[in-house]
Structures are given as C-alpha cells and as structure tokens.
PDB file of N, CA and C in Angstrom:
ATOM      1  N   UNK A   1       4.850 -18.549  -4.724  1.00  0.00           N
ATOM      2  CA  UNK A   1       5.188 -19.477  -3.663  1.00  0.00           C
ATOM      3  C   UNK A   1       5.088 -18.753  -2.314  1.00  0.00           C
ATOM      4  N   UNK A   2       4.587 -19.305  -1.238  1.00  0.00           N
ATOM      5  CA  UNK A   2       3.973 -18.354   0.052  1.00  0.00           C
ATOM      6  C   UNK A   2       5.329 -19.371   1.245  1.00  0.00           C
ATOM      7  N   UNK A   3       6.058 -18.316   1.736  1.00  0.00           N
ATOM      8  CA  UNK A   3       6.659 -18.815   2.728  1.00  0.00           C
ATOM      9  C   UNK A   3       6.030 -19.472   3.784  1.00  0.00           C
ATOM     10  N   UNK A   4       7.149 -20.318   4.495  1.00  0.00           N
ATOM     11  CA  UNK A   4       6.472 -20.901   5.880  1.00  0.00           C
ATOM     12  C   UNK A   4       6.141 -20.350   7.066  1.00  0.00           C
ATOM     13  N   UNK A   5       5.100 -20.165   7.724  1.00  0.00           N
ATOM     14  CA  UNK A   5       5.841 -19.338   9.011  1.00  0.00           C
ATOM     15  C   UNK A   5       6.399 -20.060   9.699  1.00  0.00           C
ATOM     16  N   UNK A   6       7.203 -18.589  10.789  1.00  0.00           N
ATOM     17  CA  UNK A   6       8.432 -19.429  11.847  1.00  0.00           C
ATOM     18  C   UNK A   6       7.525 -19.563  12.960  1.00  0.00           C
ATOM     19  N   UNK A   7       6.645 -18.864  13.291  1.00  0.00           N
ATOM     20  CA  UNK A   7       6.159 -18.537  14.461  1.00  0.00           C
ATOM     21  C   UNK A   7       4.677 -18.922  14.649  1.00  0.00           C
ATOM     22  N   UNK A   8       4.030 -19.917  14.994  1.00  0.00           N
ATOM     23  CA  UNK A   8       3.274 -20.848  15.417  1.00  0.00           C
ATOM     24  C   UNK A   8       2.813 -20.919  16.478  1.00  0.00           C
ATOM     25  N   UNK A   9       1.601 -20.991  17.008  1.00  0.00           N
ATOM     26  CA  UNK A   9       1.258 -21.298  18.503  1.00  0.00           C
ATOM     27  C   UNK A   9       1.122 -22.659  18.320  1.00  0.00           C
ATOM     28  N   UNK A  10       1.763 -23.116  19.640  1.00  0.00           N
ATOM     29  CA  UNK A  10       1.228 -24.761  19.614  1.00  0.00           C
ATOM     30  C   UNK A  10      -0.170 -25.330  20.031  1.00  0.00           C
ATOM     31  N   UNK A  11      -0.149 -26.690  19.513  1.00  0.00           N
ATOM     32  CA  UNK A  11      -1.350 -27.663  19.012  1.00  0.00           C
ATOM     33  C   UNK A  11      -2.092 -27.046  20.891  1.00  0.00           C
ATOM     34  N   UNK A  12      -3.310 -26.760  20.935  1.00  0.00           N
ATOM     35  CA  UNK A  12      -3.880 -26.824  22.164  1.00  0.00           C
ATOM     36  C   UNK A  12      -3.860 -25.623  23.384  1.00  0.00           C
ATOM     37  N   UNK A  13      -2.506 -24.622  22.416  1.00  0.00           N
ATOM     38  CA  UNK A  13      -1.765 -23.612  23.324  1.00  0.00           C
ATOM     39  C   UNK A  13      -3.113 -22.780  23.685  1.00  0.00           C
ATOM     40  N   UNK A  14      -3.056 -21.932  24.366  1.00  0.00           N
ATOM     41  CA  UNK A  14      -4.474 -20.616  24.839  1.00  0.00           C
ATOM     42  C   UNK A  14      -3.781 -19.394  23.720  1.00  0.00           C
ATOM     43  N   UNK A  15      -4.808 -18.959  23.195  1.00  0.00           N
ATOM     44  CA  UNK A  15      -4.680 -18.396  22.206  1.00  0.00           C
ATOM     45  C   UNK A  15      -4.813 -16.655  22.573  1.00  0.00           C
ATOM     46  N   UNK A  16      -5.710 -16.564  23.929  1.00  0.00           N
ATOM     47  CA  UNK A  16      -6.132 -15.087  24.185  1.00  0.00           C
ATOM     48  C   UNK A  16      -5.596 -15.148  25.874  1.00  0.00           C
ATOM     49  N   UNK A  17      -5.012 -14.036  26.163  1.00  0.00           N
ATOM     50  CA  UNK A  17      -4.747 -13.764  27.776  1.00  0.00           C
ATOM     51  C   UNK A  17      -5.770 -12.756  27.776  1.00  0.00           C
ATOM     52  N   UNK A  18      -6.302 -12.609  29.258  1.00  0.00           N
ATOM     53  CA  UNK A  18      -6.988 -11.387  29.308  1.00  0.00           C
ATOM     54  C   UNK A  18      -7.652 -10.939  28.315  1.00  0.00           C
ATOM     55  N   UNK A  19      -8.506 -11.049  27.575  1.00  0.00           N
ATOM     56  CA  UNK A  19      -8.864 -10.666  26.518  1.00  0.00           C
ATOM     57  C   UNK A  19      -8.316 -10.212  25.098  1.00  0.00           C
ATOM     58  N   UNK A  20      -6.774 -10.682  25.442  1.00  0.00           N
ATOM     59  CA  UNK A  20      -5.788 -10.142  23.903  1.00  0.00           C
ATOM     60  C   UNK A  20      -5.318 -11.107  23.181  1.00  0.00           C
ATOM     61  N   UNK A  21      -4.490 -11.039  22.129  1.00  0.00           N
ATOM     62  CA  UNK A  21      -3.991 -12.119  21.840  1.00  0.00           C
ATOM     63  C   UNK A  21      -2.620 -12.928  22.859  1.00  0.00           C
ATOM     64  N   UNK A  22      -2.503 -14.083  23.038  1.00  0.00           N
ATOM     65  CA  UNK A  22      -1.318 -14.258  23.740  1.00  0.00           C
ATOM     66  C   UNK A  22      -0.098 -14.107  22.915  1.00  0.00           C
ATOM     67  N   UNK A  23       1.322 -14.107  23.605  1.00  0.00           N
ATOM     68  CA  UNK A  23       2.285 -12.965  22.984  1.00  0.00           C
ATOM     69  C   UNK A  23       2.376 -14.323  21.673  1.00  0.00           C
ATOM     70  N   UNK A  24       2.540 -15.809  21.567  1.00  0.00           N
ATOM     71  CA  UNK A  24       3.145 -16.671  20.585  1.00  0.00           C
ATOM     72  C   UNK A  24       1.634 -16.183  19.362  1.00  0.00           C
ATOM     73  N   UNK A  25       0.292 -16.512  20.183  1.00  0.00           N
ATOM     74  CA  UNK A  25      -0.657 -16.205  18.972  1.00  0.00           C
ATOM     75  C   UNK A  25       0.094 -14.109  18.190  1.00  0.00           C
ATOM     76  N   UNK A  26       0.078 -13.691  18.921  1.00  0.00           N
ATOM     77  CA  UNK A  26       0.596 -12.119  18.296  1.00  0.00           C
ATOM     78  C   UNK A  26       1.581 -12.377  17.305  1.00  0.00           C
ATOM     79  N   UNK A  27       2.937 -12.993  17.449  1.00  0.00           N
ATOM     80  CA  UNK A  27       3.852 -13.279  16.512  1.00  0.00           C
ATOM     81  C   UNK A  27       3.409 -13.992  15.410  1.00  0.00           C
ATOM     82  N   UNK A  28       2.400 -14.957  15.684  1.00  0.00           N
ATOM     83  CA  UNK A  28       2.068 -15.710  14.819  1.00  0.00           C
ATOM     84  C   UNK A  28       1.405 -14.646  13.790  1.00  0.00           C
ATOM     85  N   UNK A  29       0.375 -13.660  14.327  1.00  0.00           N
ATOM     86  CA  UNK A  29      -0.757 -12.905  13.265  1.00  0.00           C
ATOM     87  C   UNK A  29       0.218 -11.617  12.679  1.00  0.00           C
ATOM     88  N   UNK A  30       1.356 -11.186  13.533  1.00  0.00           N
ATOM     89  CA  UNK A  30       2.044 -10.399  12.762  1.00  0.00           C
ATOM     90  C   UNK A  30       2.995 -10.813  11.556  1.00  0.00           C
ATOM     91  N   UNK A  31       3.384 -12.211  11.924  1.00  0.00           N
ATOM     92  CA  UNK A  31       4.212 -12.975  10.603  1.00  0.00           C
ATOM     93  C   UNK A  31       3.092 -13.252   9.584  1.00  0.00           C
ATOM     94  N   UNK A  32       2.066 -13.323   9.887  1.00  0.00           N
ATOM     95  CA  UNK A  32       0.895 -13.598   8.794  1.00  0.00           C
ATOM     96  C   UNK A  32       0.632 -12.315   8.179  1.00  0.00           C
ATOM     97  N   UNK A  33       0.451 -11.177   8.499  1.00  0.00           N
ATOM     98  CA  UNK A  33       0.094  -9.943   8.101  1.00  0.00           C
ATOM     99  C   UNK A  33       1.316  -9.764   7.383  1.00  0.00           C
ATOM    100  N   UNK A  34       2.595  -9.801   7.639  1.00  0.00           N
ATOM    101  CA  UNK A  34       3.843  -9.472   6.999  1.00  0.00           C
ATOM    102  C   UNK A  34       3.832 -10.365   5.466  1.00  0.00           C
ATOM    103  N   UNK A  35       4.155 -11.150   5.944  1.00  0.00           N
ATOM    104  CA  UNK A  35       3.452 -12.244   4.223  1.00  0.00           C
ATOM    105  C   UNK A  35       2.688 -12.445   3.538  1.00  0.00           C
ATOM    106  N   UNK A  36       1.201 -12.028   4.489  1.00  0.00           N
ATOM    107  CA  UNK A  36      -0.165 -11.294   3.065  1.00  0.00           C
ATOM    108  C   UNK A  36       0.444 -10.494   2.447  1.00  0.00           C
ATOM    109  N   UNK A  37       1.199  -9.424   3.226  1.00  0.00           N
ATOM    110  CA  UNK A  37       1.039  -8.049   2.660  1.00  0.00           C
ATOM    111  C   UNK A  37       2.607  -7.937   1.098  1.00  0.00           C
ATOM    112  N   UNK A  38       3.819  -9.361   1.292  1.00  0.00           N
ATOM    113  CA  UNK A  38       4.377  -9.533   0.459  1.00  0.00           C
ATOM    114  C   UNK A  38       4.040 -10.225  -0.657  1.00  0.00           C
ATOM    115  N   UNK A  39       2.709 -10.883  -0.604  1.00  0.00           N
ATOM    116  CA  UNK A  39       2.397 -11.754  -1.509  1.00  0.00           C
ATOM    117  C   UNK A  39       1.733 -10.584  -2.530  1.00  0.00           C
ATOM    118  N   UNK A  40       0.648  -9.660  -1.728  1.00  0.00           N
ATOM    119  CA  UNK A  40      -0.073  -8.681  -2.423  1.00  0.00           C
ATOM    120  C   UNK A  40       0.722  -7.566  -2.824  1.00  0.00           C
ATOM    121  N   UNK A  41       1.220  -7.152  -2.546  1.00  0.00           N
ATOM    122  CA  UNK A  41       2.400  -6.145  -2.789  1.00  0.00           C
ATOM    123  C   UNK A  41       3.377  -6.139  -3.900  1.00  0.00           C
ATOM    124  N   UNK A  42       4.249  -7.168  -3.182  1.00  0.00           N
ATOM    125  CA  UNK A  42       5.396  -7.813  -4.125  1.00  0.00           C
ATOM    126  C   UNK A  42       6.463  -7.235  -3.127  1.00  0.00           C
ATOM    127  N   UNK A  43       7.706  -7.100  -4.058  1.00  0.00           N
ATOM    128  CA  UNK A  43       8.479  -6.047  -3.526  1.00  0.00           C
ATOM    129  C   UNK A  43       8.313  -4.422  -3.137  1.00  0.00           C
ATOM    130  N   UNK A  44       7.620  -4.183  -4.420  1.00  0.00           N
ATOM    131  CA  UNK A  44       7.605  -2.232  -4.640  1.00  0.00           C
ATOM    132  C   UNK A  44       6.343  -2.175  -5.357  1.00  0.00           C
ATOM    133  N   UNK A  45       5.671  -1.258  -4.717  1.00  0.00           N
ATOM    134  CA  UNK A  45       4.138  -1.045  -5.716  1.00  0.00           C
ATOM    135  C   UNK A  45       4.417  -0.178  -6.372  1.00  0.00           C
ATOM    136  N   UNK A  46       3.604  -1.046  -7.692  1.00  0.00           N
ATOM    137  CA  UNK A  46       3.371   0.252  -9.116  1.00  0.00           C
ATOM    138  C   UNK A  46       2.245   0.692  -8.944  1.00  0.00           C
ATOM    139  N   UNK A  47       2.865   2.234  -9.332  1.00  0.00           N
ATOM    140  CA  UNK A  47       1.294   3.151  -9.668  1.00  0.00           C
ATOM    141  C   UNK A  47       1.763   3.099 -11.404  1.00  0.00           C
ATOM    142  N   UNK A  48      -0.316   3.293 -11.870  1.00  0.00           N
ATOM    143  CA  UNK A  48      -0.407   2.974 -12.809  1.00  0.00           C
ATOM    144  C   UNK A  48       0.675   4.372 -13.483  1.00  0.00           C
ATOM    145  N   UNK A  49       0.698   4.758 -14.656  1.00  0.00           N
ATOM    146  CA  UNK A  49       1.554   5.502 -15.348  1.00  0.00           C
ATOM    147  C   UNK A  49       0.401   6.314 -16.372  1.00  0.00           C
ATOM    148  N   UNK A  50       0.625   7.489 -16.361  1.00  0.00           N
ATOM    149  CA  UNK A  50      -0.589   8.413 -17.081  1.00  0.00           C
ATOM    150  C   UNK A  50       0.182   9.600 -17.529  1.00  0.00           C
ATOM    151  N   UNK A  51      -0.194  10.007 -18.867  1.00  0.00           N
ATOM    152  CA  UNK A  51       0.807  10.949 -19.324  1.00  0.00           C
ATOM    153  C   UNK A  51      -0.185  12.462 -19.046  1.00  0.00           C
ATOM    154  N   UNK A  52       0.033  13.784 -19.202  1.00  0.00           N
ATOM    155  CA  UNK A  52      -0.703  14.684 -18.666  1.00  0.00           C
ATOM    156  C   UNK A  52      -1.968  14.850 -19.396  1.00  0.00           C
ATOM    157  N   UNK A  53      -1.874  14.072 -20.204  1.00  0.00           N
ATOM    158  CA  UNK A  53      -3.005  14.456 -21.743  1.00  0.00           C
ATOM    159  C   UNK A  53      -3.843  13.504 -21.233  1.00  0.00           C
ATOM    160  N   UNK A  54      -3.891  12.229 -20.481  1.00  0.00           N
ATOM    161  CA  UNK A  54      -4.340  10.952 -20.519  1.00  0.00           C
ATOM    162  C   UNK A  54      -4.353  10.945 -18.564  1.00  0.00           C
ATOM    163  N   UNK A  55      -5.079  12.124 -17.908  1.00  0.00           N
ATOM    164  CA  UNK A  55      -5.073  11.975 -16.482  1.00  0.00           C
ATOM    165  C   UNK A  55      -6.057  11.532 -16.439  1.00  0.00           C
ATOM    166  N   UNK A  56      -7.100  10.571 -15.321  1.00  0.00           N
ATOM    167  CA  UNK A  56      -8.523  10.248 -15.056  1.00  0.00           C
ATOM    168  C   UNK A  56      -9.107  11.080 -14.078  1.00  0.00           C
ATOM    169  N   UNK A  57     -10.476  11.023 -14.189  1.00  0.00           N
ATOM    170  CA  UNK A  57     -11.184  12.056 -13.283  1.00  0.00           C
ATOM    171  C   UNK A  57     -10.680  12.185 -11.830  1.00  0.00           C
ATOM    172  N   UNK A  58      -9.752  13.576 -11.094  1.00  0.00           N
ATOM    173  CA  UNK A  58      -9.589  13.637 -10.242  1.00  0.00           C
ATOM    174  C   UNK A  58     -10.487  13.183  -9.312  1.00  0.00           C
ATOM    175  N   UNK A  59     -11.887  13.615  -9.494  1.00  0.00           N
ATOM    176  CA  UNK A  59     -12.912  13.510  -8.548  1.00  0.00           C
ATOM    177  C   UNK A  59     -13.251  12.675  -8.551  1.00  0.00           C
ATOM    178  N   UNK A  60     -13.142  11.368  -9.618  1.00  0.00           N
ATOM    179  CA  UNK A  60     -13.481  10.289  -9.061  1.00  0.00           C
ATOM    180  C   UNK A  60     -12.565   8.977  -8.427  1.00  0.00           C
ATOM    181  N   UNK A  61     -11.727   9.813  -8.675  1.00  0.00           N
ATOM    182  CA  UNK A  61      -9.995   8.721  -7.534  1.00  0.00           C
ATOM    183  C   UNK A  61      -9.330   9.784  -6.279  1.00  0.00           C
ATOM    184  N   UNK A  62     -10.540  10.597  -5.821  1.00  0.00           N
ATOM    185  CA  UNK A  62      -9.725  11.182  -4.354  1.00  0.00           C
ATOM    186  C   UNK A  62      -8.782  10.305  -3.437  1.00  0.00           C
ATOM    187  N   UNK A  63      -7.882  10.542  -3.457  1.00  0.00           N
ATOM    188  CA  UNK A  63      -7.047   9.920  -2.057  1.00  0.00           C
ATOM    189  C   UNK A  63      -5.652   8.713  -3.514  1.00  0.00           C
ATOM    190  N   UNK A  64      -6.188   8.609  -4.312  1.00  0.00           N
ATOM    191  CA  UNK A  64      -5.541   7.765  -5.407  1.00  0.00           C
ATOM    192  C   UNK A  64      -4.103   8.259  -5.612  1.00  0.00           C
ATOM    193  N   UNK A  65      -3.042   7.264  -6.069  1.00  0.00           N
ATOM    194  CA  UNK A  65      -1.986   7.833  -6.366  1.00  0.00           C
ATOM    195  C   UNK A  65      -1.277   7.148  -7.576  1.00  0.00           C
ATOM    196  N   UNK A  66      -1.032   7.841  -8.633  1.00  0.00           N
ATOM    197  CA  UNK A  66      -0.347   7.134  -9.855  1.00  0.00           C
ATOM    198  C   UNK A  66       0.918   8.076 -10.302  1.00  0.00           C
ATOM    199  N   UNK A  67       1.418   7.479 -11.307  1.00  0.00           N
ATOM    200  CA  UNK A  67       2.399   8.393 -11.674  1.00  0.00           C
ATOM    201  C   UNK A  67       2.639   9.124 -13.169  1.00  0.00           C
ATOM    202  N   UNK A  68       3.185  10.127 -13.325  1.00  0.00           N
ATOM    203  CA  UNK A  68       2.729  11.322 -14.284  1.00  0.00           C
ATOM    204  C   UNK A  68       4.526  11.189 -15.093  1.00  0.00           C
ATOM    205  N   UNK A  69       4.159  10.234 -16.418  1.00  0.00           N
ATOM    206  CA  UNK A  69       5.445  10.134 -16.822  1.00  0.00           C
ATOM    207  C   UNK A  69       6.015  11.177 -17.919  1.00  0.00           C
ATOM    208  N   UNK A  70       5.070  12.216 -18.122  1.00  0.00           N
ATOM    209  CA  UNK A  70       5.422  13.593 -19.071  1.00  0.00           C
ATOM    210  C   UNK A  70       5.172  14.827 -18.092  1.00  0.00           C
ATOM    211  N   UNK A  71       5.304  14.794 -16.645  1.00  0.00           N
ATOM    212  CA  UNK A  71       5.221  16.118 -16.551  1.00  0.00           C
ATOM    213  C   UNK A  71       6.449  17.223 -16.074  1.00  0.00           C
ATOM    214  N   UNK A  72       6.234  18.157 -16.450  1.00  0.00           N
ATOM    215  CA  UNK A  72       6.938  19.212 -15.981  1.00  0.00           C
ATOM    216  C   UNK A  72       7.797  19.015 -15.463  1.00  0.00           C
ATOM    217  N   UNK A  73       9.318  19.289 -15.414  1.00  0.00           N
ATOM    218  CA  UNK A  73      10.489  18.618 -14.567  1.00  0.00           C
ATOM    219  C   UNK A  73      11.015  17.067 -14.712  1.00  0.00           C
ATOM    220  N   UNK A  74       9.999  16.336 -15.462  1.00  0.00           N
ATOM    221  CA  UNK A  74      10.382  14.636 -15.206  1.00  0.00           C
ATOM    222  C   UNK A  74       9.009  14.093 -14.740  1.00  0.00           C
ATOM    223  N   UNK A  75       9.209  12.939 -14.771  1.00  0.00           N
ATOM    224  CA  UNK A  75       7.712  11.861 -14.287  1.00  0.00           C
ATOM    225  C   UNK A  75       7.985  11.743 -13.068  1.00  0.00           C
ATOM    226  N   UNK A  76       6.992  12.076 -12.296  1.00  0.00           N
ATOM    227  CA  UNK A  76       6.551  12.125 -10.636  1.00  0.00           C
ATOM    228  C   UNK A  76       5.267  11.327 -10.523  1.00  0.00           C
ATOM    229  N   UNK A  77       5.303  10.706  -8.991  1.00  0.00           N
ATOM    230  CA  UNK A  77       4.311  10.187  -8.285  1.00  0.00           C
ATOM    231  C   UNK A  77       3.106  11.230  -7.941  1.00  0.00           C
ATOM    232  N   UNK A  78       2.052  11.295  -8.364  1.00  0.00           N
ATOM    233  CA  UNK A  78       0.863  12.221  -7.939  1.00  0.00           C
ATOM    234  C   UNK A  78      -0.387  11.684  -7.403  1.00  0.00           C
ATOM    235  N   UNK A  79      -0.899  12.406  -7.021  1.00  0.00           N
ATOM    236  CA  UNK A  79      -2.152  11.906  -5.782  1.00  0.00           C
ATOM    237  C   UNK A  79      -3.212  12.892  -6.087  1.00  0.00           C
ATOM    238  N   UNK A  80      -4.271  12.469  -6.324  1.00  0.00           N
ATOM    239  CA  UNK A  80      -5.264  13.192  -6.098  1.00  0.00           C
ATOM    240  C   UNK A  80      -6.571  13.611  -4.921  1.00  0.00           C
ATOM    241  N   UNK A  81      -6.446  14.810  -5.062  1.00  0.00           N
ATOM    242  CA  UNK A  81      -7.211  15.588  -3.612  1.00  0.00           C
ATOM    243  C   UNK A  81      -8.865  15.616  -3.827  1.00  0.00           C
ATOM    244  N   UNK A  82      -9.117  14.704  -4.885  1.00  0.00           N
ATOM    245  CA  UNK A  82     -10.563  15.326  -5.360  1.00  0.00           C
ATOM    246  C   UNK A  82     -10.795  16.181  -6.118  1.00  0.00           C
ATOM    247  N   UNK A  83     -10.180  17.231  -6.360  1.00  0.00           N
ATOM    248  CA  UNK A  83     -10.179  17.979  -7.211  1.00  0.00           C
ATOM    249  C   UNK A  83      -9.174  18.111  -8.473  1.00  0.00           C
ATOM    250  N   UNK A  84      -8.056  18.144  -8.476  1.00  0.00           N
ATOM    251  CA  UNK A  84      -6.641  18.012  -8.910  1.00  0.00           C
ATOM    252  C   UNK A  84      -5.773  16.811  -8.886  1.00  0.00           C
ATOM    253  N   UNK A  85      -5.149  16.609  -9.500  1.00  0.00           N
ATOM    254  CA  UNK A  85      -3.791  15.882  -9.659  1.00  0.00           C
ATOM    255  C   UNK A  85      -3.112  16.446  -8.933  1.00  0.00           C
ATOM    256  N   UNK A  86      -2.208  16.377  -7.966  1.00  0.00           N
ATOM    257  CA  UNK A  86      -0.954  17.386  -7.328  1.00  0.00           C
ATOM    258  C   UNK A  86       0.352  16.071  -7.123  1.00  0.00           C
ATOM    259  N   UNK A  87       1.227  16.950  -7.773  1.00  0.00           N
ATOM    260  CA  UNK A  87       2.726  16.106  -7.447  1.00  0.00           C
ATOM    261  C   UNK A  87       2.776  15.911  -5.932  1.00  0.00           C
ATOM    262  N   UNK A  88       3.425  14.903  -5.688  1.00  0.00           N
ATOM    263  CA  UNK A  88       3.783  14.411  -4.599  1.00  0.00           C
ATOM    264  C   UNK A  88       5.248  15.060  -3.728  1.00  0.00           C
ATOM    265  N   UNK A  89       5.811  15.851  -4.966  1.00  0.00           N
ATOM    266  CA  UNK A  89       6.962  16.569  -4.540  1.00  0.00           C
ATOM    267  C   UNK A  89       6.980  17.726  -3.913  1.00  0.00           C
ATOM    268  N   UNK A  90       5.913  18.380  -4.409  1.00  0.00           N
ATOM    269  CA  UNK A  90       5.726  20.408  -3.855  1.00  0.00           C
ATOM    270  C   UNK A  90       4.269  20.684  -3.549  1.00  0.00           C
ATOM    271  N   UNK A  91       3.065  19.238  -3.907  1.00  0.00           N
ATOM    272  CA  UNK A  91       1.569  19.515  -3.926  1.00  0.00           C
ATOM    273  C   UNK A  91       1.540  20.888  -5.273  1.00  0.00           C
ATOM    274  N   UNK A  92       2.083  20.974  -5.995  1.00  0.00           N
ATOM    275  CA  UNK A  92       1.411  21.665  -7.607  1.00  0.00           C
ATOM    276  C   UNK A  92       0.805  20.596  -8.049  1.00  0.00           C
ATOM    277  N   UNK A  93      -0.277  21.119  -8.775  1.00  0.00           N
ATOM    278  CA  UNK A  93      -1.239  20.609  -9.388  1.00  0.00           C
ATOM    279  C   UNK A  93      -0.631  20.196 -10.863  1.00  0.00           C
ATOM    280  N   UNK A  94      -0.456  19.023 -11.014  1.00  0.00           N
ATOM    281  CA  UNK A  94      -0.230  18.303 -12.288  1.00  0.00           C
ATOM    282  C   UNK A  94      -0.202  19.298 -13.816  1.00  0.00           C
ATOM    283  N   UNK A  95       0.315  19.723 -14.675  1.00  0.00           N
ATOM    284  CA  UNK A  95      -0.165  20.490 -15.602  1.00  0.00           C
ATOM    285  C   UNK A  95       0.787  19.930 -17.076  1.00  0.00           C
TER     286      UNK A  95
END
C-alpha cells in the first residue's frame, strides 16, 4: 500500500524558479523520493546470508555487501573490494 503525499504543488502552480525547482515542487519530489525509497527498501535491508564455505566471486560483486553467518567471532556484514570478502567491522578479509 503506497502512502499519500502531504505535499503537492497546486493545479497550474510554476513548477521551476530561476531555473530550479520551486520550494512546494522540491517538497513535493523529496516526499516522493522518501516513499520510493520505503516502498523499495522496506524498513531495514537484507543482505543476502553466505556461510564462509558458500562466498561468491569477490571479483565479480566489487563494491557488494552481504552477510557472513559462520564467520570468525559471529556473523558479520561484509563487502567486497574486488578482491576479498572483508568484514565490515576491522576490513579482515572474511576467512
């Protein structure tokens, strides 16, 4: 279900000052961006869950971030640099 917005420019209003948005069109595109981004989102994003035996090619998810539910210390959020897995806690490399 997609909320209403509050913030609306009216029927006919000028939409651009000076070449920007005017301040009611701005509220309007920032309440829109705020509610794409809850619809796509949700509340809290999941990263997928990968145990250390079962990591995917660093090099081919650079910049990617999932989470490592058997490693070392407990299951951590990790990111990969292109090369490695590295925890999100100290940058060690996943092991």
């Amino acid at each position: 279900m997609v909320n209403q917005l509050v913030n609306k420019p009216e029927h006919g209003e000028q939409i651009t000052v000076g070449g920007q948005a005017s301040p009611s069109m701005q509220l309007f595109l920032d309440e829109l961006v705020l509610a794409i981004n809850g619809q796509l989102l949700g509340d809290a994003l999941q990263l997928t869950i990968h145990t250390v035996s079962d990591l995917p090619s660093a090099a081919s998810w650079a910049g990617a971030m999932i989470y490592v539910s058997d490693e070392t210390g407990g299951g951590v959020p990790a990111f990969s640099d292109g090369t490695n897995w590295r925890r999100v806690t100290d940058r060690a490399v996943v092991t």
